[in-house]
N, C-alpha and C. Protein backbone atom coordinates (compact mmCIF):
# COMPACT_ATOMS: atom_id res chain seq x y z
N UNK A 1 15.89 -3.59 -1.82
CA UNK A 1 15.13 -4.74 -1.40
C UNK A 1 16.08 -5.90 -1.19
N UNK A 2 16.12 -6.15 0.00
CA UNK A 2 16.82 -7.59 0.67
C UNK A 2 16.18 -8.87 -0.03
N UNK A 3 17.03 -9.95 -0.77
CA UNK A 3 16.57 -11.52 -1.37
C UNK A 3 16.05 -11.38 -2.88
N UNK A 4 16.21 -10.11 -3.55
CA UNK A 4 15.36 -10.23 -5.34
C UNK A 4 14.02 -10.20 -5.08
N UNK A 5 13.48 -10.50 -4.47
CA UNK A 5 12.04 -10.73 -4.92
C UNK A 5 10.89 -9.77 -3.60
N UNK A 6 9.54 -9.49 -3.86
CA UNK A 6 8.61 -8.99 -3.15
C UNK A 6 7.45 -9.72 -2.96
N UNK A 7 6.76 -9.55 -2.44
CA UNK A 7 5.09 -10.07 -2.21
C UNK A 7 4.31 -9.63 -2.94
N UNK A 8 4.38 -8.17 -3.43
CA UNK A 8 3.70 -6.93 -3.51
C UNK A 8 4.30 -6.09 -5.03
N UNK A 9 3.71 -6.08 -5.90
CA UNK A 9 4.07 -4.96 -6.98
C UNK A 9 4.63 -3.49 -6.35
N UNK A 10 5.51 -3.73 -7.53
CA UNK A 10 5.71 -1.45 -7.23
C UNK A 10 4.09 -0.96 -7.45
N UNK A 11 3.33 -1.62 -8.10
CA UNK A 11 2.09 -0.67 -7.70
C UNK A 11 1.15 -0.75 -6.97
N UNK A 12 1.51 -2.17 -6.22
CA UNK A 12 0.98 -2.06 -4.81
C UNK A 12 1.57 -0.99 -3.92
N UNK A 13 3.03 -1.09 -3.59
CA UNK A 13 3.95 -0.43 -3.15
C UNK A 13 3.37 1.17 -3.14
N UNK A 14 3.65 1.93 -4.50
CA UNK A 14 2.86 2.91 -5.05
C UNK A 14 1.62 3.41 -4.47
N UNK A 15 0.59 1.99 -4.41
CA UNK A 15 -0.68 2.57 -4.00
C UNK A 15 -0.55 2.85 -2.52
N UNK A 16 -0.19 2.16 -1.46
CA UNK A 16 0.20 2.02 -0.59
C UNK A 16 0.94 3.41 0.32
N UNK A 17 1.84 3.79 -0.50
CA UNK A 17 2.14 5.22 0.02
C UNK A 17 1.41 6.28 -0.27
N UNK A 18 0.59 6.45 -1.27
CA UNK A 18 -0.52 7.32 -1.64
C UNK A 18 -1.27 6.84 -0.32
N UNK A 19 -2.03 5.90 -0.43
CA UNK A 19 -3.23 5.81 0.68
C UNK A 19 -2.72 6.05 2.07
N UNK A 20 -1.20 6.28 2.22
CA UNK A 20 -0.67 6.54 3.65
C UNK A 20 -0.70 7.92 3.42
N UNK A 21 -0.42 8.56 3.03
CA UNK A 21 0.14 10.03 2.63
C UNK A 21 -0.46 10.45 1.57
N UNK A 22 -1.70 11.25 1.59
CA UNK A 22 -1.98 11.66 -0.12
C UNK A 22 -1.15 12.68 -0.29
N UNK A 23 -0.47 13.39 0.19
CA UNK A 23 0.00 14.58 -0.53
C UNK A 23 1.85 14.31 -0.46
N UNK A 24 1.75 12.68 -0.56
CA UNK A 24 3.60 12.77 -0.48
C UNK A 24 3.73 13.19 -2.03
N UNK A 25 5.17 12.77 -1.92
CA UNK A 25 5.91 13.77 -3.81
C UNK A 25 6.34 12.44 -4.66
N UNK A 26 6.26 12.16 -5.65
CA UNK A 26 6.96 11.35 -6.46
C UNK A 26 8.55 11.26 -5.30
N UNK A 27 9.32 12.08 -5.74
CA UNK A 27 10.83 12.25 -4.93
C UNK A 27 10.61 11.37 -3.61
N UNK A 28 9.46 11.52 -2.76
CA UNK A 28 9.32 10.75 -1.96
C UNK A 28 8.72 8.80 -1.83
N UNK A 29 7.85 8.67 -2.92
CA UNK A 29 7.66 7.55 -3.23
C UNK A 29 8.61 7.05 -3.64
N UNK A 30 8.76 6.82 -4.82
CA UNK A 30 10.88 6.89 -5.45
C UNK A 30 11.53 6.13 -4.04
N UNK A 31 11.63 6.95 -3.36
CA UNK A 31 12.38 6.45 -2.05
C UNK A 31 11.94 5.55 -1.47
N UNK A 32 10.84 5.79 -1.11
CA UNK A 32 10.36 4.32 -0.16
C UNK A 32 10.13 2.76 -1.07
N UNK A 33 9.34 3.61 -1.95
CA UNK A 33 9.38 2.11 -3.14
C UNK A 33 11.14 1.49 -3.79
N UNK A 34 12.30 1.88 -3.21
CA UNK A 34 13.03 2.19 -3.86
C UNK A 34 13.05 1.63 -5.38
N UNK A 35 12.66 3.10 -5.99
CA UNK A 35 12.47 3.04 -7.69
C UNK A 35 12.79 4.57 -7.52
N UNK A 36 12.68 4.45 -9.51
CA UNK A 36 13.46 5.97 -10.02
C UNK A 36 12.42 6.94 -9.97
N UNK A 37 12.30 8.23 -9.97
CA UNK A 37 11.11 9.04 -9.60
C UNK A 37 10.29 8.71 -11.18
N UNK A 38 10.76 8.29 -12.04
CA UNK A 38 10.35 8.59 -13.25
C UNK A 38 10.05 6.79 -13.27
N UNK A 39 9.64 6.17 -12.59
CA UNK A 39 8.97 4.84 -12.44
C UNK A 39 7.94 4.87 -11.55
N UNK A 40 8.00 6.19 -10.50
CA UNK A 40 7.05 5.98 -9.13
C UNK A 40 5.76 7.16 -10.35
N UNK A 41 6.30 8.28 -11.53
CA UNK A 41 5.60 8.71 -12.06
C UNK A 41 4.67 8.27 -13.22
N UNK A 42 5.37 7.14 -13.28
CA UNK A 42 5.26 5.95 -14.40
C UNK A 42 4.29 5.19 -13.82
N UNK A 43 3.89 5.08 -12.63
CA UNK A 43 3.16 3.77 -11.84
C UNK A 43 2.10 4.46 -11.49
N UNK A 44 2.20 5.84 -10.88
CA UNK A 44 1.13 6.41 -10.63
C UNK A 44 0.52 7.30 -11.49
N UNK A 45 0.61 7.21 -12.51
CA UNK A 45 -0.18 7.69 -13.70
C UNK A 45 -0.89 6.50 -14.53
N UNK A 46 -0.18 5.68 -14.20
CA UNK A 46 -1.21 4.29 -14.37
C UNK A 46 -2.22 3.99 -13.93
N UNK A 47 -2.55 3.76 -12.41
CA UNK A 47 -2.66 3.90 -11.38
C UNK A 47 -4.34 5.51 -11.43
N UNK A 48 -3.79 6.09 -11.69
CA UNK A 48 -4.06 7.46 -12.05
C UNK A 48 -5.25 7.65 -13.66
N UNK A 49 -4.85 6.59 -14.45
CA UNK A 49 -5.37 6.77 -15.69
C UNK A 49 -6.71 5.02 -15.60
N UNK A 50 -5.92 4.22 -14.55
CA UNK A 50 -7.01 3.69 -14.30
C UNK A 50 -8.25 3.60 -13.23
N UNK A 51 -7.97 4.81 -13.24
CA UNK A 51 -9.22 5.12 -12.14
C UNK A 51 -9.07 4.55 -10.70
N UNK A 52 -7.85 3.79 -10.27
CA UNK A 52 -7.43 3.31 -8.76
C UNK A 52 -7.07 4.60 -7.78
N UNK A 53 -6.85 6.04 -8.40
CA UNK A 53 -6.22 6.85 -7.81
C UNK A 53 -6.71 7.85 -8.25
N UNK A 54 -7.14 8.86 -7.67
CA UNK A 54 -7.64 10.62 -8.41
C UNK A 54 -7.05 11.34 -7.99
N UNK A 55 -6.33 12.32 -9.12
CA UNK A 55 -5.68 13.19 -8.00
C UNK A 55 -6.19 14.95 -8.52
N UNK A 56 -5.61 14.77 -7.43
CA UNK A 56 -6.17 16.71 -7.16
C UNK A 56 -4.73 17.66 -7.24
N UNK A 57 -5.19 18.78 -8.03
CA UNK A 57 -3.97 19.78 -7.83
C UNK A 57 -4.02 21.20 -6.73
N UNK A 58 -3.17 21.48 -6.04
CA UNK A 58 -3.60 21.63 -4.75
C UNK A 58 -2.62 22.76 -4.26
N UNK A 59 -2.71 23.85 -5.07
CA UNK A 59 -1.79 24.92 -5.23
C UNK A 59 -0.78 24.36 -5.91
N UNK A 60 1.00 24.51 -5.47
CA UNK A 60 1.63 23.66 -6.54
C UNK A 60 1.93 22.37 -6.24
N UNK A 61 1.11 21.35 -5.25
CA UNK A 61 1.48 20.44 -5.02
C UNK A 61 0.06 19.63 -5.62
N UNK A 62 0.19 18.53 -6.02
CA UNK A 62 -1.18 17.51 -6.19
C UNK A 62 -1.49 16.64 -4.88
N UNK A 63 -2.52 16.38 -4.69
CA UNK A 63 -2.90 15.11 -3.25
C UNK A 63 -3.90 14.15 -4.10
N UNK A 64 -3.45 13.19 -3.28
CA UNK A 64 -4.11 11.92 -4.01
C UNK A 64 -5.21 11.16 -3.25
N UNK A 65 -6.19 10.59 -4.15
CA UNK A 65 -7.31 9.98 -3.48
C UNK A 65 -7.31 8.73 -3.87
N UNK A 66 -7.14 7.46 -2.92
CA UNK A 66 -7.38 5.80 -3.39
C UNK A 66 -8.73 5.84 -3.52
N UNK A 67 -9.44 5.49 -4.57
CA UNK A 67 -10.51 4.64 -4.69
C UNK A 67 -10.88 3.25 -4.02
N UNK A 68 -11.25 3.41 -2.90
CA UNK A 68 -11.22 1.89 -2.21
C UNK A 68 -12.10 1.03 -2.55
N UNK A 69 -12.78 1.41 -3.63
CA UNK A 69 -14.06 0.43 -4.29
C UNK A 69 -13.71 -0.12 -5.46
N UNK A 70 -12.30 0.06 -6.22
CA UNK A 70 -12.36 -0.68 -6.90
C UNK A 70 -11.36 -2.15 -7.11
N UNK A 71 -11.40 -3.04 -7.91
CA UNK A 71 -11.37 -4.42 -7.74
C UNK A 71 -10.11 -4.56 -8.09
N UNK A 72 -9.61 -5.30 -7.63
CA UNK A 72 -7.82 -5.90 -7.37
C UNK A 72 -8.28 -6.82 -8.76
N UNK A 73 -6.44 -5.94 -9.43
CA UNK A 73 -6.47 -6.81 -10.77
C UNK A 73 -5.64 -8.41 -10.03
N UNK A 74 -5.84 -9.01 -10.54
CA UNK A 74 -5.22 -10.45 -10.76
C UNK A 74 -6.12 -11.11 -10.83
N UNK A 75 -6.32 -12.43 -11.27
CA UNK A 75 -6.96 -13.28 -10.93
C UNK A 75 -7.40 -14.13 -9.87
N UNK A 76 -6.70 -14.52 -9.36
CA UNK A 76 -7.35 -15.30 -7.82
C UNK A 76 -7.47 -13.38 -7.00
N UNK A 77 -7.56 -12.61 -7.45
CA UNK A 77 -7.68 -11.47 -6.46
C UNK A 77 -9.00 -10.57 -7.16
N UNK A 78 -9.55 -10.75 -8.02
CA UNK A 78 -10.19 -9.87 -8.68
C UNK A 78 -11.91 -9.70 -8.28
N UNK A 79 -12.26 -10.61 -7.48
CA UNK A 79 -13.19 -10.74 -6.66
C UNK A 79 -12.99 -9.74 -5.14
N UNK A 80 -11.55 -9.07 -4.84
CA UNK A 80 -11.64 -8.21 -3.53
C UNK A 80 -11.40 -6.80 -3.82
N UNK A 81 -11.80 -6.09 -3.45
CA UNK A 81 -11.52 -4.40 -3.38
C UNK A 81 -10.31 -4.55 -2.95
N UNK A 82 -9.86 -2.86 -3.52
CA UNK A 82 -8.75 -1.81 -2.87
C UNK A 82 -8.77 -1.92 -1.35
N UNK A 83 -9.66 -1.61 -1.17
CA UNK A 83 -9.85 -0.69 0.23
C UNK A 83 -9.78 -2.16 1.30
N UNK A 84 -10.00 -3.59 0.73
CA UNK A 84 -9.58 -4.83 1.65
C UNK A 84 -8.23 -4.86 1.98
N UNK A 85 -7.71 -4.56 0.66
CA UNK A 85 -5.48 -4.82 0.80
C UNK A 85 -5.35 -3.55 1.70
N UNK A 86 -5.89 -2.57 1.48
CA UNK A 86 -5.46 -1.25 2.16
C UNK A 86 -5.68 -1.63 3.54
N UNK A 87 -6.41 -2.07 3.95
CA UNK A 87 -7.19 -2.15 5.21
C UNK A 87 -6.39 -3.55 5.99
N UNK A 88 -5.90 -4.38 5.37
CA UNK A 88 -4.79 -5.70 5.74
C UNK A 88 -3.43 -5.05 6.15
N UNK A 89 -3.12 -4.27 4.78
CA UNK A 89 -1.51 -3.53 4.88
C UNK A 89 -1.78 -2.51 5.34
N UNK A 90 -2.50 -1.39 5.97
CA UNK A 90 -2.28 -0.18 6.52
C UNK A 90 -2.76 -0.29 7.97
N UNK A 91 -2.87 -1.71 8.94
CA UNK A 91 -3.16 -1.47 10.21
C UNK A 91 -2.14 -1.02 10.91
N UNK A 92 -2.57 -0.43 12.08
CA UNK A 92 -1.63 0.40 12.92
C UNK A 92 -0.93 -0.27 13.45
N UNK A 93 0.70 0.36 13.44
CA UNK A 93 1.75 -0.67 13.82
C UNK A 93 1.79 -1.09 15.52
N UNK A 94 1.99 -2.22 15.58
CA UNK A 94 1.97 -2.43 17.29
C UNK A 94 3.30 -2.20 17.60
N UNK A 95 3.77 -1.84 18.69
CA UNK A 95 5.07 -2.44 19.18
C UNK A 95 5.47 -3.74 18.72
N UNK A 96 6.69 -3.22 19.05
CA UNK A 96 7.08 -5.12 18.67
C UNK A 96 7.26 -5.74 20.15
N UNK A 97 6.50 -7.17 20.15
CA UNK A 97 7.27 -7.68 21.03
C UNK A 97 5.93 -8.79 21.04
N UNK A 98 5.78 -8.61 22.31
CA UNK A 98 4.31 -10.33 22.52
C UNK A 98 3.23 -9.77 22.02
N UNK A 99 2.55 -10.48 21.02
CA UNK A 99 1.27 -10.24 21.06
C UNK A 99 -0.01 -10.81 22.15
N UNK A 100 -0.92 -9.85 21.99
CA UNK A 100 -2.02 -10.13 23.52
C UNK A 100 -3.14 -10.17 22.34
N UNK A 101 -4.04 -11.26 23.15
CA UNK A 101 -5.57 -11.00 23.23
C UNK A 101 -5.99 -12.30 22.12
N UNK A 102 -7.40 -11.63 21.33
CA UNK A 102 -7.85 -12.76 20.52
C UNK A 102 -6.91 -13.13 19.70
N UNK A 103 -5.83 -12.33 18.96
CA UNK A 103 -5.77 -12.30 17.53
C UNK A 103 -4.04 -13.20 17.81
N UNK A 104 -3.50 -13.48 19.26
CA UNK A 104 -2.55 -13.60 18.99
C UNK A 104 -2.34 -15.31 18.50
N UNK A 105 -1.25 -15.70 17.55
CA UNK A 105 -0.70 -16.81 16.74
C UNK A 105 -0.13 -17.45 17.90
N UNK A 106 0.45 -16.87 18.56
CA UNK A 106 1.14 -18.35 18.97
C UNK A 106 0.76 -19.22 19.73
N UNK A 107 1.25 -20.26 20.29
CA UNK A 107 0.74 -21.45 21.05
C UNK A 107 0.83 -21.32 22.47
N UNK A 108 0.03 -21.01 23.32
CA UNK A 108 0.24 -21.27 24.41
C UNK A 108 1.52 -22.40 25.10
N UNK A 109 1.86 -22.32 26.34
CA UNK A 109 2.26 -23.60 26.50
C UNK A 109 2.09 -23.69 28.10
N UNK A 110 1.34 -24.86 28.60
CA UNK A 110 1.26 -24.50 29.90
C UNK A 110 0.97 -25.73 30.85
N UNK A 111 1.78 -25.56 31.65
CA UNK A 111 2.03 -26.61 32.40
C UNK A 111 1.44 -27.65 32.90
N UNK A 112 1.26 -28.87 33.51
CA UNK A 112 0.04 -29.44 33.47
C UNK A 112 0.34 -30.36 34.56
């Protein structure tokens, strides 16, 4: 992680690659979260034991299920569901470049 700091917990992070991928591997979270597999197993057994995540065993692999109904711990957050952050952080990536239409930020500028 570039600057020390995040927006987002490793168990946001955590939840986040589960709800992208239910059937990725610890070895693989580990990586993307960069953390130790035995922190990404550490987070999602948390995760796992608090009812944010169910998982299934699935021959020898487990797949995972987000609970999108239940309530974001923090305080100024504990009034919104899972399935709101999921649904903010998992939209489909655009290209990069100009944004079009209603949603775009920037300012017009136009001649007059």
């Amino acid at each position: 992680m570039k600057g020390g700091w995040d927006f987002l917990t490793n168990h946001a992070h955590v939840l986040l690659c589960v709800a992208n991928d239910p059937g990725i591997r610890l070895r693989d979270i580990a990586s993307t979260v960069e953390i130790t597999e035995r922190s990404a197993h550490k987070i999602l057994g948390q995760l796992v034991d608090e009812g944010y995540v169910d998982k299934e065993k699935v021959g020898r692999r487990n797949t995972y299920t987000v609970k999108t109904d239940m309530p974001l711990k923090g305080p100024l957050i504990e009034e919104q569901e899972v399935g709101e952050l999921l649904h903010v952080l998992l939209k489909p990536k655009r290209p990069k470049g100009r944004r079009t239409g209603p949603g775009d930020r920037r300012k017009s500028v136009r001649p007059e």
